[in-house]
N, C-alpha and C. Protein backbone atom coordinates (compact mmCIF):
# COMPACT_ATOMS: atom_id res chain seq x y z
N UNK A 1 22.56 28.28 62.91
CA UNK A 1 21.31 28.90 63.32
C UNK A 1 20.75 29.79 62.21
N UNK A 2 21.39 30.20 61.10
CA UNK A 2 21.19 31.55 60.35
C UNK A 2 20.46 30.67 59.38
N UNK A 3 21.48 29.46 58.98
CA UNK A 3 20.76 28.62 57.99
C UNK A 3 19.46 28.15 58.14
N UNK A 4 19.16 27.98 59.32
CA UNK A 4 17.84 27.36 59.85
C UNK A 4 17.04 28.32 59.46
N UNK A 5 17.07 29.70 59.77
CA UNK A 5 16.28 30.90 59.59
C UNK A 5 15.92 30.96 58.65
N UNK A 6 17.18 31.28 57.05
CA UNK A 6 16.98 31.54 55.84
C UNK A 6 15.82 30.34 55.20
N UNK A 7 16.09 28.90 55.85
CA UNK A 7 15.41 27.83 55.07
C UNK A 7 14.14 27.71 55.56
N UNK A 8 13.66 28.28 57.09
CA UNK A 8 12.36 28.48 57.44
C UNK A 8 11.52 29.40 56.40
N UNK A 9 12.20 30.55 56.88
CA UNK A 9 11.79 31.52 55.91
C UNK A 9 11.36 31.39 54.72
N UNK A 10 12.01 30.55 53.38
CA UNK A 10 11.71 30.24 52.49
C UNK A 10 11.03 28.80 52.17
N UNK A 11 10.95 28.07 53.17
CA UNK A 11 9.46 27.20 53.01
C UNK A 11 8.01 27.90 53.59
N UNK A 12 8.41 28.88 54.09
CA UNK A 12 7.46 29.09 54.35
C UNK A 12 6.69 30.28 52.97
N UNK A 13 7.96 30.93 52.58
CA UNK A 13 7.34 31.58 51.27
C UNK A 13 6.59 31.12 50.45
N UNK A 14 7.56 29.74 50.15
CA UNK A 14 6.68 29.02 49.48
C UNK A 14 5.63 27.93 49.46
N UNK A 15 5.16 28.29 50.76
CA UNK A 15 4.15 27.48 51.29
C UNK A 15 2.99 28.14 51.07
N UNK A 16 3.50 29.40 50.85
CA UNK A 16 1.55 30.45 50.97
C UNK A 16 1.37 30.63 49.32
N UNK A 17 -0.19 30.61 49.74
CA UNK A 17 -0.95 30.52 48.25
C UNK A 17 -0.98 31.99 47.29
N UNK A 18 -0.47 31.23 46.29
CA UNK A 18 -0.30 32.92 44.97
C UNK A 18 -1.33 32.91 44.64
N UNK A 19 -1.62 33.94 44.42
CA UNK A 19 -2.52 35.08 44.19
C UNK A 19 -2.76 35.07 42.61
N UNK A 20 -3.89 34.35 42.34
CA UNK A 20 -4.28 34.31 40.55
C UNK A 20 -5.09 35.11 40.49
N UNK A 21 -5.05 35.53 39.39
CA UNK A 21 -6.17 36.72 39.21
C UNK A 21 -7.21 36.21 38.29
N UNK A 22 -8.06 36.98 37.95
CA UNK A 22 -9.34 35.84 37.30
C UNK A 22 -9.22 37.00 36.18
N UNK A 23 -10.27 36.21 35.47
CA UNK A 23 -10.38 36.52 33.74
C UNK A 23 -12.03 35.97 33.44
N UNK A 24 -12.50 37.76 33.19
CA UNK A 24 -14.02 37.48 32.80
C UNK A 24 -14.31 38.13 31.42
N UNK A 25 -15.28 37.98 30.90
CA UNK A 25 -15.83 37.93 29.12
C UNK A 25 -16.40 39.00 29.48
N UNK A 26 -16.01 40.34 29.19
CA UNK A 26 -17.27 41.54 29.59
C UNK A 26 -18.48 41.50 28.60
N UNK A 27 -18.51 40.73 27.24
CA UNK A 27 -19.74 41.00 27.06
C UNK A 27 -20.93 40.22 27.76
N UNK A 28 -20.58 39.32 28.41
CA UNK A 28 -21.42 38.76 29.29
C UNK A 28 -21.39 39.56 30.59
N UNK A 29 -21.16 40.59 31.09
CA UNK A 29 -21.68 40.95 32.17
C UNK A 29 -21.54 42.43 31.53
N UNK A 30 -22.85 43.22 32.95
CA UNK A 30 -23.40 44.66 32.89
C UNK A 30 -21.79 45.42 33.30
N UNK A 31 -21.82 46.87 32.80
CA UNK A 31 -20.90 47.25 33.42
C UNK A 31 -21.10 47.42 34.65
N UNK A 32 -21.80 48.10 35.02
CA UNK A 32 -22.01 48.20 36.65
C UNK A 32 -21.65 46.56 37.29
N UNK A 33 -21.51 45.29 36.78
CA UNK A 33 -21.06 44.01 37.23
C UNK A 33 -19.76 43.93 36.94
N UNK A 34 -18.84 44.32 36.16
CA UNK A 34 -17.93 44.28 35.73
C UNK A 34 -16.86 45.32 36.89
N UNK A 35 -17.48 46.90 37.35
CA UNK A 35 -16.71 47.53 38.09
C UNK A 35 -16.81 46.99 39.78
N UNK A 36 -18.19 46.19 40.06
CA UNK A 36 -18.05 45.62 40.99
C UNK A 36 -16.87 44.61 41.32
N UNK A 37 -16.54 43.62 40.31
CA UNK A 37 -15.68 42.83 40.67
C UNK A 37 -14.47 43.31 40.67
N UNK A 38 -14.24 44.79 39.72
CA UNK A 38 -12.67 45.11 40.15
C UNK A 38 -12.82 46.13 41.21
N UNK A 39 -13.78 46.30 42.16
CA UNK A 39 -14.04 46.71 43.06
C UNK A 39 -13.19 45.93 44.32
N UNK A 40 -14.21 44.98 44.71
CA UNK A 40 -13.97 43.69 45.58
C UNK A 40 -12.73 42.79 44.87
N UNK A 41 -12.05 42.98 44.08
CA UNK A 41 -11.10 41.84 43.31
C UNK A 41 -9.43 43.12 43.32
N UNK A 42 -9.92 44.17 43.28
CA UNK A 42 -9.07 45.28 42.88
C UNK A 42 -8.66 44.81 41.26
N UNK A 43 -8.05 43.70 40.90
CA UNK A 43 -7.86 43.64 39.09
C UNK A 43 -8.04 41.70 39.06
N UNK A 44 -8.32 42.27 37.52
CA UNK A 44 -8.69 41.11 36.69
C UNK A 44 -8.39 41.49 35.23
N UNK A 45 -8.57 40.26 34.80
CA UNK A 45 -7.89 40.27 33.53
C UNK A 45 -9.80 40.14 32.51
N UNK A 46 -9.48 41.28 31.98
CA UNK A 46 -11.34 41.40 30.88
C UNK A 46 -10.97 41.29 29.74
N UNK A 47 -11.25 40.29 28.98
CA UNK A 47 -11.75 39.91 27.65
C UNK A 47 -12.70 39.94 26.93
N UNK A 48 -12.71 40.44 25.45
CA UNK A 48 -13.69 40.95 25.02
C UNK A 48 -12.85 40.88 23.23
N UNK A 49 -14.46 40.40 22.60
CA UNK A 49 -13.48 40.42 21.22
C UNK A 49 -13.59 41.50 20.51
N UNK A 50 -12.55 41.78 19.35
CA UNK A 50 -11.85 42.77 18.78
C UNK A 50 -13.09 43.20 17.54
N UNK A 51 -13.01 44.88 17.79
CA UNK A 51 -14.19 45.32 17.06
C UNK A 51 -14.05 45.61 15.37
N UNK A 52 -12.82 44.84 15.39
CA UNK A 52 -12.04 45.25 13.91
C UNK A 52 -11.74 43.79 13.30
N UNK A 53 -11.44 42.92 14.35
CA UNK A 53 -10.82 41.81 13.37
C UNK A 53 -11.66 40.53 14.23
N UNK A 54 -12.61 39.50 13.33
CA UNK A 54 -13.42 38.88 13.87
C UNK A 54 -12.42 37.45 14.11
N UNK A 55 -12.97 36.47 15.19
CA UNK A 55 -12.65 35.98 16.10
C UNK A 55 -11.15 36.38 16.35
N UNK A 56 -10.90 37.59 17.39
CA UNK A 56 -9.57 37.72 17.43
C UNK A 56 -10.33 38.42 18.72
N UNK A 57 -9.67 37.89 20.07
CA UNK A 57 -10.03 38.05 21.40
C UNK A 57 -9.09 39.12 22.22
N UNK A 58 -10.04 40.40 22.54
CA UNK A 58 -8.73 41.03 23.09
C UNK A 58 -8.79 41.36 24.59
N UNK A 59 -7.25 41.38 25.72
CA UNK A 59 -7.61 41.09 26.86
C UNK A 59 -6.65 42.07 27.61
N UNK A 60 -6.47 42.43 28.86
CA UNK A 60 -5.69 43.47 29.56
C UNK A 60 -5.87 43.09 30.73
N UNK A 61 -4.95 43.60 31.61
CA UNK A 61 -5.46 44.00 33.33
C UNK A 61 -6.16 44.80 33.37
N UNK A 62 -7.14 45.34 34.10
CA UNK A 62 -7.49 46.44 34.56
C UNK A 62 -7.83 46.44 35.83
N UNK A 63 -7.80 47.54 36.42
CA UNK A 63 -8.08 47.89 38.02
C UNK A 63 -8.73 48.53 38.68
N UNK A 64 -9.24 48.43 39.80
CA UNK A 64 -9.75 49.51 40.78
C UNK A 64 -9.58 50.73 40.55
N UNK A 65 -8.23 50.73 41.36
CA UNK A 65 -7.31 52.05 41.54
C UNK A 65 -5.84 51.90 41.03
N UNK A 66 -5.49 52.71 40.47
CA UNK A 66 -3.95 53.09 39.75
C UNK A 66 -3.35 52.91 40.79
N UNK A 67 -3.36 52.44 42.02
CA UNK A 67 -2.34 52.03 43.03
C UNK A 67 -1.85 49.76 42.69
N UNK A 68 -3.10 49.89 42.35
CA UNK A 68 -2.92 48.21 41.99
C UNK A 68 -2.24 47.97 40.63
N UNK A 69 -1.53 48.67 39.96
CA UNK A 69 -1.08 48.74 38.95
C UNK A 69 0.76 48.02 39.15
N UNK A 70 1.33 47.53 38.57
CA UNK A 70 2.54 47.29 39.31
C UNK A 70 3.96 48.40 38.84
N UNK A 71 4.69 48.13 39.51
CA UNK A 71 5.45 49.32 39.48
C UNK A 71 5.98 49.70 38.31
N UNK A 72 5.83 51.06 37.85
CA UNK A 72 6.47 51.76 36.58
C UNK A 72 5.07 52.12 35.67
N UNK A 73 3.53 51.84 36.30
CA UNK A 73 3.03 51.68 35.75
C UNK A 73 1.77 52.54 36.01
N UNK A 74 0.93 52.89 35.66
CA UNK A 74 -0.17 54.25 36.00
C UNK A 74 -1.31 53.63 35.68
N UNK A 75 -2.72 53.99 36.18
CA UNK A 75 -4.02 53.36 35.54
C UNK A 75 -4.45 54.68 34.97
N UNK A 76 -4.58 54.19 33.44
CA UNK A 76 -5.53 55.51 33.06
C UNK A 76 -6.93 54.57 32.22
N UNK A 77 -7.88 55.73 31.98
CA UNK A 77 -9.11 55.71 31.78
C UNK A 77 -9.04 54.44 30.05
N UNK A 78 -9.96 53.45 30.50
CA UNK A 78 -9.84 52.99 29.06
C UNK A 78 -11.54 52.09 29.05
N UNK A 79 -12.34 51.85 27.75
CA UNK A 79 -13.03 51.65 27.61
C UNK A 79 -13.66 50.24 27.77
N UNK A 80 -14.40 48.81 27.76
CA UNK A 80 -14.79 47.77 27.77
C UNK A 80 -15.74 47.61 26.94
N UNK A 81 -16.28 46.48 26.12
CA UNK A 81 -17.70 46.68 25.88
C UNK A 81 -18.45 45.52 26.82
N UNK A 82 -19.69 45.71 27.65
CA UNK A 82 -20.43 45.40 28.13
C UNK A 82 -21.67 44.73 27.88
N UNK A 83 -22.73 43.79 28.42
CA UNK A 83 -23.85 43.72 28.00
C UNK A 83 -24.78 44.46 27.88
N UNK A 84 -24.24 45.65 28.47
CA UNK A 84 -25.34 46.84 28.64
C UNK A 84 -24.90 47.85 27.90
N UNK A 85 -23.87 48.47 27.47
CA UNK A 85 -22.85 49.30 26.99
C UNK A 85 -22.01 48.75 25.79
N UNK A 86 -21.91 49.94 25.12
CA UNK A 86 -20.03 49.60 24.28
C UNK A 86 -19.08 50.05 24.51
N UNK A 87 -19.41 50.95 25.83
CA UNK A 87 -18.38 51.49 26.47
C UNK A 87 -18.43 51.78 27.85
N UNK A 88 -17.93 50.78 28.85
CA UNK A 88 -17.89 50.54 30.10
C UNK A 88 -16.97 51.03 30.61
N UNK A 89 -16.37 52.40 31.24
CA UNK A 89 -15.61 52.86 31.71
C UNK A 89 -14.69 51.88 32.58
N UNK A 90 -13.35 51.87 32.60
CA UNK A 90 -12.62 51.06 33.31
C UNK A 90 -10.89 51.53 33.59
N UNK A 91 -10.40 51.23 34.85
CA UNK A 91 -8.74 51.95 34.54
C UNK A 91 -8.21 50.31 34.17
N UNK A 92 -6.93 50.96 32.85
CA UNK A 92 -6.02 49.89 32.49
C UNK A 92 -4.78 50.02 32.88
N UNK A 93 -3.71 49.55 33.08
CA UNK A 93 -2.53 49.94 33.72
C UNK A 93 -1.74 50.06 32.26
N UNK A 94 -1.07 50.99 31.97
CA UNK A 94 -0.04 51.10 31.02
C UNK A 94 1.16 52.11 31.67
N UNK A 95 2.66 51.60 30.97
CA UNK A 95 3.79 52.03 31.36
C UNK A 95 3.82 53.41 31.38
N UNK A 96 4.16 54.06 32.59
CA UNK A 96 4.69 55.50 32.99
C UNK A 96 5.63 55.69 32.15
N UNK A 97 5.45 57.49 31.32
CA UNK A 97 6.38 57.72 30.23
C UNK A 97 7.11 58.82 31.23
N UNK A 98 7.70 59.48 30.51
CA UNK A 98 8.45 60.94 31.52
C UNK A 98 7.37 61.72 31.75
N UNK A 99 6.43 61.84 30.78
CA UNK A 99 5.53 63.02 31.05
C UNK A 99 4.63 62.58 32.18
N UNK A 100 4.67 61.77 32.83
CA UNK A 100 3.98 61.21 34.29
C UNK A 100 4.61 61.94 35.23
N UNK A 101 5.93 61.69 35.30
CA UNK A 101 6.40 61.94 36.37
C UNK A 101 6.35 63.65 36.75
């Protein structure tokens, strides 16, 4: 009977749909479009190329709220460039040091 349980259980894990996260080009969208979707999306992955080294594409999570961040990990304040902006306010998740805690 236990076996039956454990093997339900795990077809059924893996029966439900994972959770991809999307990946948008911020210089094609406004910031105010950009915080909407990690609004309604909570995170996505924003790409945007590098203001130092040409065709060299650079990309991160960023989030809503520092709660969508995964564990060990904090959202602090980090910049985007935008179609409207070169600096689109946004939280990025980077690793909790001691001085967090």
């Amino acid at each position: 009977m236990t076996k039956k349980i454990i093997l339900s259980l795990c077809l059924l894990i893996v029966s439900l749909p994972a959770h991809a996260i999307s990946r948008y080009s911020t210089p094609t969208l406004t910031c105010d479009r950009i915080q909407q979707i990690l609004r309604a999306e909570n995170s996505a992955i924003l790409r945007y190329p590098s203001p130092r080294i040409s065709d060299l594409t650079l990309y991160d999570v960023y989030v809503s709220e520092g709660r969508f961040c995964a564990a060990g990990e904090r959202g602090v304040t980090a910049y985007v460039p935008a179609s409207d902006t070169r600096q689109c306010r946004v939280l990025e998740c980077k690793e909790r040091t001691d001085n967090d805690r």
